[in-house]
Protein backbone atom coordinates (compact mmCIF):
# COMPACT_ATOMS: atom_id res chain seq x y z
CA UNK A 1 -57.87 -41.58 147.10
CA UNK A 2 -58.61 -38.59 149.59
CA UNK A 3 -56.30 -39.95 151.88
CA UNK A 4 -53.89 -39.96 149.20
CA UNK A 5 -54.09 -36.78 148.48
CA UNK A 6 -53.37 -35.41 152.32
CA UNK A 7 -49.97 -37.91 152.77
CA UNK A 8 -47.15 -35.32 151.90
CA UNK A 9 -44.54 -36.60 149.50
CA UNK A 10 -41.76 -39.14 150.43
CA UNK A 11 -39.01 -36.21 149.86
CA UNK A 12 -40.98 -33.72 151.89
CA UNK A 13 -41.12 -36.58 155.04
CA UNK A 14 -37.60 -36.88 154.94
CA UNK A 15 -36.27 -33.57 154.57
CA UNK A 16 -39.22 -32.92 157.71
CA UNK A 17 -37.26 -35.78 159.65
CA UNK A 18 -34.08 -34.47 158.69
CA UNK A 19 -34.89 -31.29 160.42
CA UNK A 20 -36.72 -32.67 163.51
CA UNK A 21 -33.25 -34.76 163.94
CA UNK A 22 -30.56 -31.84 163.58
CA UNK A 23 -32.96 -29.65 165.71
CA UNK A 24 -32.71 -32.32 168.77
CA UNK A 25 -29.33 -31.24 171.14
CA UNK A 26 -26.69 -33.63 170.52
CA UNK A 27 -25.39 -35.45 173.58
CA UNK A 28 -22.57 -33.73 176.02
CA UNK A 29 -21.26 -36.00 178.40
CA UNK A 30 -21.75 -35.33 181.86
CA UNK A 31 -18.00 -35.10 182.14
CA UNK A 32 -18.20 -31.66 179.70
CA UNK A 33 -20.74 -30.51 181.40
CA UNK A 34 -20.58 -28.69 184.76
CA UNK A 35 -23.35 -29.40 187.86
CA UNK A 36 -26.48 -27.05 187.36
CA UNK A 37 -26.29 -24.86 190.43
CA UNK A 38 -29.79 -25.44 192.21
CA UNK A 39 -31.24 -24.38 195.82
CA UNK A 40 -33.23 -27.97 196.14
CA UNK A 41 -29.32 -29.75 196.09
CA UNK A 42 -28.74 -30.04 200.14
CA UNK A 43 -32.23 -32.12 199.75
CA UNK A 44 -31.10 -33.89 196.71
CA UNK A 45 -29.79 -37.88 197.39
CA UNK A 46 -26.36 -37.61 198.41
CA UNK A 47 -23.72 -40.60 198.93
CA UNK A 48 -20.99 -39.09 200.64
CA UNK A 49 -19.37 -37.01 203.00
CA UNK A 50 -16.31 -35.68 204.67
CA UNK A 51 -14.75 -34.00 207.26
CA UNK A 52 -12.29 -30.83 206.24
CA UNK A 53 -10.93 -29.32 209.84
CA UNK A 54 -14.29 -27.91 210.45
CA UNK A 55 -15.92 -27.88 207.79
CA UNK A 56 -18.53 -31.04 206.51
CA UNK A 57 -18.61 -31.65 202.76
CA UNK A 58 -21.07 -33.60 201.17
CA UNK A 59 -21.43 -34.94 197.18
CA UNK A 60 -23.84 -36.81 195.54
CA UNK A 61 -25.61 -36.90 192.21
CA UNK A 62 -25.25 -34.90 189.02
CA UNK A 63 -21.82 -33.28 190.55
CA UNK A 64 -23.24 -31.56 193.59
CA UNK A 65 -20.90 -31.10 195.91
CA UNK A 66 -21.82 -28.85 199.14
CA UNK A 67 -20.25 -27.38 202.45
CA UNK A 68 -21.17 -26.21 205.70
CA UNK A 69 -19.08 -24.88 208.60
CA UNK A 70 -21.95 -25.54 210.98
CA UNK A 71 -23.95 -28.32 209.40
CA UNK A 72 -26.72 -26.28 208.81
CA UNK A 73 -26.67 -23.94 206.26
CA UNK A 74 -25.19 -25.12 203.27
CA UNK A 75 -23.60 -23.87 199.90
CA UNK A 76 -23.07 -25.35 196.71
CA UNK A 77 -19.59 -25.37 195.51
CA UNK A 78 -18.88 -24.83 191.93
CA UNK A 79 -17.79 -28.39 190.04
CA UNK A 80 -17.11 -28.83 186.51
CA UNK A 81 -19.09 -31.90 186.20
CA UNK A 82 -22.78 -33.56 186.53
CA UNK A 83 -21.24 -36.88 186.68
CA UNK A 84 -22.73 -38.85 189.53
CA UNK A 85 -20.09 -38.82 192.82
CA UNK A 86 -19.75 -41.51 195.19
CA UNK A 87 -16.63 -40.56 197.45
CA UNK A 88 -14.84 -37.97 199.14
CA UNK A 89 -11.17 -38.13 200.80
CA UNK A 90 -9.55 -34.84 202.84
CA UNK A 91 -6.46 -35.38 204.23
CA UNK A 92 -5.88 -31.98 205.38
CA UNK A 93 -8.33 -29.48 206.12
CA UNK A 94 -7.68 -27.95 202.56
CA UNK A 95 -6.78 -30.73 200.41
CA UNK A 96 -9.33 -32.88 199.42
CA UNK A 97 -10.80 -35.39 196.54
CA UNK A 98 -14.08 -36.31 195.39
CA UNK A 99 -14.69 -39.72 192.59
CA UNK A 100 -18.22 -40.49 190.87
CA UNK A 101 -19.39 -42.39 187.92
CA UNK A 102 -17.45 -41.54 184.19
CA UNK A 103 -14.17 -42.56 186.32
CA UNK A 104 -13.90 -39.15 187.35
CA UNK A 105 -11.85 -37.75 189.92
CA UNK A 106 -12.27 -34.16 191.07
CA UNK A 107 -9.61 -32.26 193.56
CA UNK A 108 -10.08 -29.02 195.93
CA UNK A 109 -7.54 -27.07 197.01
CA UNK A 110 -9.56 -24.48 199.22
CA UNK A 111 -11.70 -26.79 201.51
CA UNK A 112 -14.33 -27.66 199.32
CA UNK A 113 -15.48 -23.95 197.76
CA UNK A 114 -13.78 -24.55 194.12
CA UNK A 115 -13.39 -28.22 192.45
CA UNK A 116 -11.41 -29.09 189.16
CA UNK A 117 -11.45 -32.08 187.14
CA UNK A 118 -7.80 -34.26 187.55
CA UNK A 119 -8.76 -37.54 185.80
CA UNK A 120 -11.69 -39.13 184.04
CA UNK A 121 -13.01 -42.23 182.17
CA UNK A 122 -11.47 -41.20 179.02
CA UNK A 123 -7.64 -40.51 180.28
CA UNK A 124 -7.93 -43.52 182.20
CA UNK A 125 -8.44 -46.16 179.17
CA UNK A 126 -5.55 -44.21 177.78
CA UNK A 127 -3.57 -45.02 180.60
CA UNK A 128 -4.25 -48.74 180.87
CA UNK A 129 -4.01 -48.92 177.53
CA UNK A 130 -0.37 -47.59 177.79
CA UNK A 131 0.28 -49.39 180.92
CA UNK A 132 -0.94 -52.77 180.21
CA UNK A 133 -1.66 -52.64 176.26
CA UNK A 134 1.88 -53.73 175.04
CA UNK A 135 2.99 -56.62 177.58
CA UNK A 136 6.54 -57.41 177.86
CA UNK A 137 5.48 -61.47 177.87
CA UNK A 138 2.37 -61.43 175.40
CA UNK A 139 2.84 -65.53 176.34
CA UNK A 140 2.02 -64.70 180.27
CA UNK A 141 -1.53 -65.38 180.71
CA UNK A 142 -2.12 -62.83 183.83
CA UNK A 143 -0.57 -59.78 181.35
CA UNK A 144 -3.00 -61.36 178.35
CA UNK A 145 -5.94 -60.57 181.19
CA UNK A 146 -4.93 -57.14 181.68
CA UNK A 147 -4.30 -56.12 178.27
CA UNK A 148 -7.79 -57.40 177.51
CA UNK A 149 -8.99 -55.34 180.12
CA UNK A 150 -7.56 -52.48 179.30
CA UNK A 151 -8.58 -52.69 175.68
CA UNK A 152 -12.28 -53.89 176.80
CA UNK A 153 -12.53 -50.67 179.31
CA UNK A 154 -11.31 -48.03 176.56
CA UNK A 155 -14.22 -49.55 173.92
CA UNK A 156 -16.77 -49.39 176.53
CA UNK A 157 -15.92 -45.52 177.01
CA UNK A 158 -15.83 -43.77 179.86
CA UNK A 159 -18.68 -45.58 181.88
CA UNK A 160 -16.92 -47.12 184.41
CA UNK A 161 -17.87 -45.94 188.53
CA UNK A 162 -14.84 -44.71 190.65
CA UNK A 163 -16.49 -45.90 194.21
CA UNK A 164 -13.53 -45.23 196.74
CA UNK A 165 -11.07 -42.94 196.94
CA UNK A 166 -8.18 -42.53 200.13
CA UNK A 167 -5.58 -40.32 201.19
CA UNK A 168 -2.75 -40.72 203.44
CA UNK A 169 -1.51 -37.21 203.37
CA UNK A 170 -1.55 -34.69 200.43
CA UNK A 171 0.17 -36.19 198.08
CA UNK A 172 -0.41 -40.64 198.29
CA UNK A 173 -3.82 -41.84 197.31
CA UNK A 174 -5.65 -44.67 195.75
CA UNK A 175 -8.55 -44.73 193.99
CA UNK A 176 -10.91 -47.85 193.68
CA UNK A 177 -13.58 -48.85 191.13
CA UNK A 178 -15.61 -51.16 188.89
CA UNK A 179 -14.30 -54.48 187.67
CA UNK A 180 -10.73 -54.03 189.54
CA UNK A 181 -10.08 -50.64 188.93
CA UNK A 182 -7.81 -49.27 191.33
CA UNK A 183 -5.20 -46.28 190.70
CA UNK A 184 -2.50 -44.86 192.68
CA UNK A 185 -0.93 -41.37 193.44
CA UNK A 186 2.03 -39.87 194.57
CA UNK A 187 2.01 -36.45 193.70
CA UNK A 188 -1.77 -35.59 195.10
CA UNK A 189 -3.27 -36.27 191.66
CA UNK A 190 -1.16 -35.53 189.10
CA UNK A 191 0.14 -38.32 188.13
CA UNK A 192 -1.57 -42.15 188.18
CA UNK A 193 -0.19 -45.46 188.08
CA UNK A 194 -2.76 -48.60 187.81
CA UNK A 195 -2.29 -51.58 190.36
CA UNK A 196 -4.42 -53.65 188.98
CA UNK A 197 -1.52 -56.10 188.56
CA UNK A 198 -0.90 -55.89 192.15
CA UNK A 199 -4.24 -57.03 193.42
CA UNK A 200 -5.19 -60.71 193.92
CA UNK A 201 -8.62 -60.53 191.99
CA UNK A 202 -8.61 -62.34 188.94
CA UNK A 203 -12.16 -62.45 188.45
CA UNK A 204 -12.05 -58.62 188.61
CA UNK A 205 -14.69 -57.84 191.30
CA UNK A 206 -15.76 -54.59 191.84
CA UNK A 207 -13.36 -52.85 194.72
CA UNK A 208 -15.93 -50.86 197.33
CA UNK A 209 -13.75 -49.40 199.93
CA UNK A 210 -10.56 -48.66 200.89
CA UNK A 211 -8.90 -48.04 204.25
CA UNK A 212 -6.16 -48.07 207.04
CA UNK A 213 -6.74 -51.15 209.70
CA UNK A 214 -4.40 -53.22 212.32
CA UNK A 215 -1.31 -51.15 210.34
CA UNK A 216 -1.96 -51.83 206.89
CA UNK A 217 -4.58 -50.92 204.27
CA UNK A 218 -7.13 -53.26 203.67
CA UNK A 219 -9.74 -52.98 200.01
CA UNK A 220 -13.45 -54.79 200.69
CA UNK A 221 -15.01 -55.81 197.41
CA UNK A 222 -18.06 -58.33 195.56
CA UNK A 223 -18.19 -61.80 197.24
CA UNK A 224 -16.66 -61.30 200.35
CA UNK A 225 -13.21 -60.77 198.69
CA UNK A 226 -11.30 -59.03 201.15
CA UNK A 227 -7.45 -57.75 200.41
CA UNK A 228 -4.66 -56.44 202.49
CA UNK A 229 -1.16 -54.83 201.30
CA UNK A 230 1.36 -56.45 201.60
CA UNK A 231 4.13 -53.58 202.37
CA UNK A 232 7.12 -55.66 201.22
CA UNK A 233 5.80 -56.65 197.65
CA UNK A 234 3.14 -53.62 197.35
CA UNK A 235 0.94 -56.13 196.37
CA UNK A 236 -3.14 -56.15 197.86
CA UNK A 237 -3.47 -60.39 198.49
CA UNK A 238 -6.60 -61.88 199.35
CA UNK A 239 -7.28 -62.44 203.22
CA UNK A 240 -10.05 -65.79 203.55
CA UNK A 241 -13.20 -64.51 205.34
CA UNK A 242 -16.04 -66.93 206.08
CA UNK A 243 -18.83 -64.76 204.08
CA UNK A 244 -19.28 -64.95 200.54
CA UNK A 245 -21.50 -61.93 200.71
CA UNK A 246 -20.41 -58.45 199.19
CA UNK A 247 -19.17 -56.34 201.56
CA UNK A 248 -19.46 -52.17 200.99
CA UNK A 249 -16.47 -50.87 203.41
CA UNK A 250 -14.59 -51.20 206.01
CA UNK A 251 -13.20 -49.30 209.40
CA UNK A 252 -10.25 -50.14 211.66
CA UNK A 253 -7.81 -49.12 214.29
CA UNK A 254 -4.34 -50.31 215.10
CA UNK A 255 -5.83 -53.58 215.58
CA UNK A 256 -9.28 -54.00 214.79
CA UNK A 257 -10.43 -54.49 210.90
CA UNK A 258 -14.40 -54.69 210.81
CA UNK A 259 -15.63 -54.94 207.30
CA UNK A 260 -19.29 -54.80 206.70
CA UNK A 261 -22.48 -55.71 203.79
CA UNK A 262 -25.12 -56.98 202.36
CA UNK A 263 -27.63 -57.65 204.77
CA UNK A 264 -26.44 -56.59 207.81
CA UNK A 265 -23.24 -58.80 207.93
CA UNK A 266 -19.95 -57.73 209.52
CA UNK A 267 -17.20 -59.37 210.54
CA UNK A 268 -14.48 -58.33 212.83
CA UNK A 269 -10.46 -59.17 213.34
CA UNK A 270 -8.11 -58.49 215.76
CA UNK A 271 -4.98 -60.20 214.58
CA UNK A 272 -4.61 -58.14 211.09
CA UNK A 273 -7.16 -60.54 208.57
CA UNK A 274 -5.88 -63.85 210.11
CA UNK A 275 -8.82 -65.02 211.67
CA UNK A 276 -12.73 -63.08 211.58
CA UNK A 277 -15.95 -63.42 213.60
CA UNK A 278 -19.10 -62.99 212.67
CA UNK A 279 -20.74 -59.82 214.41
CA UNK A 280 -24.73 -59.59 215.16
CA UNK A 281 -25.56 -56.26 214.14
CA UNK A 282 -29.36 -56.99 214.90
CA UNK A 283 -30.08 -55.62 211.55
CA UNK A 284 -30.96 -57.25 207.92
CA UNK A 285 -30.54 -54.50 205.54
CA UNK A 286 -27.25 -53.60 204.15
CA UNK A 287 -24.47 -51.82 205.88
CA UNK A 288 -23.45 -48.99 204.05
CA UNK A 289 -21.14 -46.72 205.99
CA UNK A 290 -18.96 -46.79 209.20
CA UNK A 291 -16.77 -44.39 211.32
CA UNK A 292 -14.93 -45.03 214.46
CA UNK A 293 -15.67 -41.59 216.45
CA UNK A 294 -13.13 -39.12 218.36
CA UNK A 295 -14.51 -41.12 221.57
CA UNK A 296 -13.55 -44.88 220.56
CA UNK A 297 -17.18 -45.95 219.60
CA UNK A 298 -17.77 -47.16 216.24
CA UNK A 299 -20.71 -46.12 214.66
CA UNK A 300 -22.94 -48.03 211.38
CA UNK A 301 -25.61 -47.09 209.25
CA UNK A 302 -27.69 -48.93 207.35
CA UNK A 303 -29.44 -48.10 203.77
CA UNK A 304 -33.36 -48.57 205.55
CA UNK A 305 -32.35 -45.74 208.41
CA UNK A 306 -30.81 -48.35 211.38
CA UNK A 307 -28.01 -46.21 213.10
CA UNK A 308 -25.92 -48.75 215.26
CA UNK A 309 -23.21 -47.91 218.05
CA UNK A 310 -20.52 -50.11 219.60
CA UNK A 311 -18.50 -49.12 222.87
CA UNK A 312 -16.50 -52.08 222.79
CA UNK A 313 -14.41 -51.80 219.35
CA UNK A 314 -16.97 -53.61 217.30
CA UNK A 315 -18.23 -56.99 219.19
CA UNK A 316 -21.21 -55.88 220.01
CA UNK A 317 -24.22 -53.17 218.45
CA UNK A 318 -27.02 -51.56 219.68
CA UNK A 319 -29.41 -49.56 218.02
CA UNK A 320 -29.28 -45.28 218.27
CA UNK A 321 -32.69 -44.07 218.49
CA UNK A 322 -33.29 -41.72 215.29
CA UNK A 323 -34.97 -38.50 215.04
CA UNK A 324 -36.22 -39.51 211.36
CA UNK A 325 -35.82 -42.72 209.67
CA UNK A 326 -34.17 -42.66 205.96
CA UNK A 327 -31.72 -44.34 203.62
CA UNK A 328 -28.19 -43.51 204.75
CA UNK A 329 -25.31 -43.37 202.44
CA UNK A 330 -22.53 -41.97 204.18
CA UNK A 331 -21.39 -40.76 207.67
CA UNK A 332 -19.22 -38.03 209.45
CA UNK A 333 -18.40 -36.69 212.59
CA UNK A 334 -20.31 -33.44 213.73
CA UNK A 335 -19.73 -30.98 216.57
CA UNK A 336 -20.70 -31.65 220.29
CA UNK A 337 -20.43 -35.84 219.55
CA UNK A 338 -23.09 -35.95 216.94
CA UNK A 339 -22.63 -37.92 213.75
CA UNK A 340 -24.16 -36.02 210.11
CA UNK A 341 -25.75 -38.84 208.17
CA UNK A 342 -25.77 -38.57 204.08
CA UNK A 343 -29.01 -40.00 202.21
CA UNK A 344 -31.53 -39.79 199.77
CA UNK A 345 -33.04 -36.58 201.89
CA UNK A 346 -29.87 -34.69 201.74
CA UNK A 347 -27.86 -34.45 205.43
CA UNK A 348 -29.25 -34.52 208.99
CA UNK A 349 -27.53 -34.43 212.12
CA UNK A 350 -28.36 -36.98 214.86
CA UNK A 351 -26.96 -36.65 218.61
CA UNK A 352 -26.06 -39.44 219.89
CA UNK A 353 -26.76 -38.82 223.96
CA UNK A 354 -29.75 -41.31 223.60
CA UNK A 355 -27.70 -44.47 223.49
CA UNK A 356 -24.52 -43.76 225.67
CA UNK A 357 -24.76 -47.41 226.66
CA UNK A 358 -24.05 -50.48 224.37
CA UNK A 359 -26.94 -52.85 224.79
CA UNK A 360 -29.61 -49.64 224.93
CA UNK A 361 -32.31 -49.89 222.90
């Protein structure tokens, strides 16, 4: 009876509840809203970087993007998103591109400094939806696939990951993503057209890297699917590979492709994706970035800390002796030979006079 007495009425709970809810902030995406300027972001985890003429540019979670002319001292650029970013292109020293989760796809015009938004989750289900949404044969079974794709991506929302992004020049790009999302531009952004019905990936694998190799572009994606454009149909088609493994990205030369993965696989080519062998990194964690340097060496990094060199164009690695030991996301070239690693610690730079010599340990 007493406890009766205290329990409010049934009206009063409700109209309590009702106010607890409309008090609570309602939900803005992280495309709406823009990254939260903070002095901890240099040591916040960061997935990517870029060289701009000079000038090193890193991204990473929650839209941070950050520059520094002397890999140093660093300043956070202004971006009009918190959305998670995973790549960054620069072409020129001015020109550049950064891509993150939300399929966004951010551009910079002044090095770095200033970023705005060019394409996101939301304009990109409208334009598959356009592209592929009305097919001219409904009958065709491959234009079925991508109109169900297209309609599956815009119900999902805008939660698909951009993961890749290249640049030839200023103006022609790709971008690459979740579940066979790849876009293309020819006027540096302002415009897209999908390929996604020029890519030989029916069971729509992720696509992790793009980039130029033995005169062509090559795309690396889930279970060692490999692809290569084919100039004369601009069409990616699949390239066999003896590894079933997914690989991450990719590096080249006029002649060399070396694509590399999960647990320390890569394999190289020298006669443009016709035949691949195995390479023995020494190393069983995954392989998650890779530059060829101004010198000719080609340089790895793995996501436990391993930094590998190569002097002879990718058949054989030896380990770079570290300064400090943590997860590496992304690399770039620094000044005097060095090489800037990306991570979950923010960026370090690591010389690389200890291991002129492939074969030193």
């Amino acid at each position: 009876m007493f406890k009766q007495l205290l329990r409010p009425p049934l009206f009063l709970l409700i109209a309590l509840l009702a106010g607890q809810a409309s008090a609570q902030p309602s939900f803005v995406s992280p495309l709406d809203t823009p990254a939260l300027q903070s002095p901890q972001a240099i040591q916040a985890p960061l997935n990517a970087l870029a060289k701009a003429g000079g000038r090193l540019i890193a991204a990473g979670q929650r839209g941070h993007i950050l520059y520094s002319d002397d890999a140093s001292n660093w300043v956070q650029a202004q971006v009009p998103v918190s959305s998670d970013l995973t790549a960054l292109a620069f072409p020129s020293a001015s020109q550049g591109w950064a891509v993150g989760h939300e399929g966004v796809v951010l551009h910079s015009s002044d090095a770095g400094q200033t970023w705005r938004k060019q394409l996101d989750g939301r304009q990109i289900a409208e334009l598959l939806l356009k592209q592929y949404g009305n097919p001219a044969n409904p009958n065709d079974p491959e234009a079925l696939r991508l109109k169900q794709d297209a309609e599956l991506f815009a119900a999902q929302g805008a939660d698909k990951p951009l993961l890749d992004v290249w640049f030839a020049d200023e103006r022609t790009g790709f971008i690459t993503g979740a579940f066979n999302l790849i876009l293309r531009t020819e006027d540096g952004g302002q415009s897209w057209t999908a390929w996604q019905d020029r890519v030989d990936n029916p069971r729509s694998m992720h696509l992790y890297g793009l980039r130029p190799a033995a005169g062509t572009l090559f795309m690396v994606a889930e279970q060692g699917l490999v692809l290569k454009l084919d100039a004369a149909r601009q069409r990616f088609v699949k390239v066999e590979l003896p590894y079933e493994g997914t690989l991450f990205g990719l590096l080249g030369d006029e002649h060399l492709v070396l694509v590399y993965g999960l647990r320390g696989n890569a394999l190289r080519s020298l006669d443009g994706g016709a035949t691949w062998s195995k390479v023995d990194t020494g190393i069983e964690a995954g392989i998650t970035s890779g530059l060829v340097a101004d010198d000719g060496s080609i340089l790895l990094a793995s996501q436990t800390g391993q930094l590998l060199r190569s002097i002879d164009r990718g058949a054989t690695f030896s380990r770079v002796p570290v300064d400090r030991v943590a997860p590496n996301f992304a690399l770039a070239p620094a000044a005097d030979g060095a090489v800037a690693l990306a991570g979950l610690g923010g960026v370090r730079v690591q010389s690389l006079q200890k291991n002129k010599k492939a074969g030193e340990q």
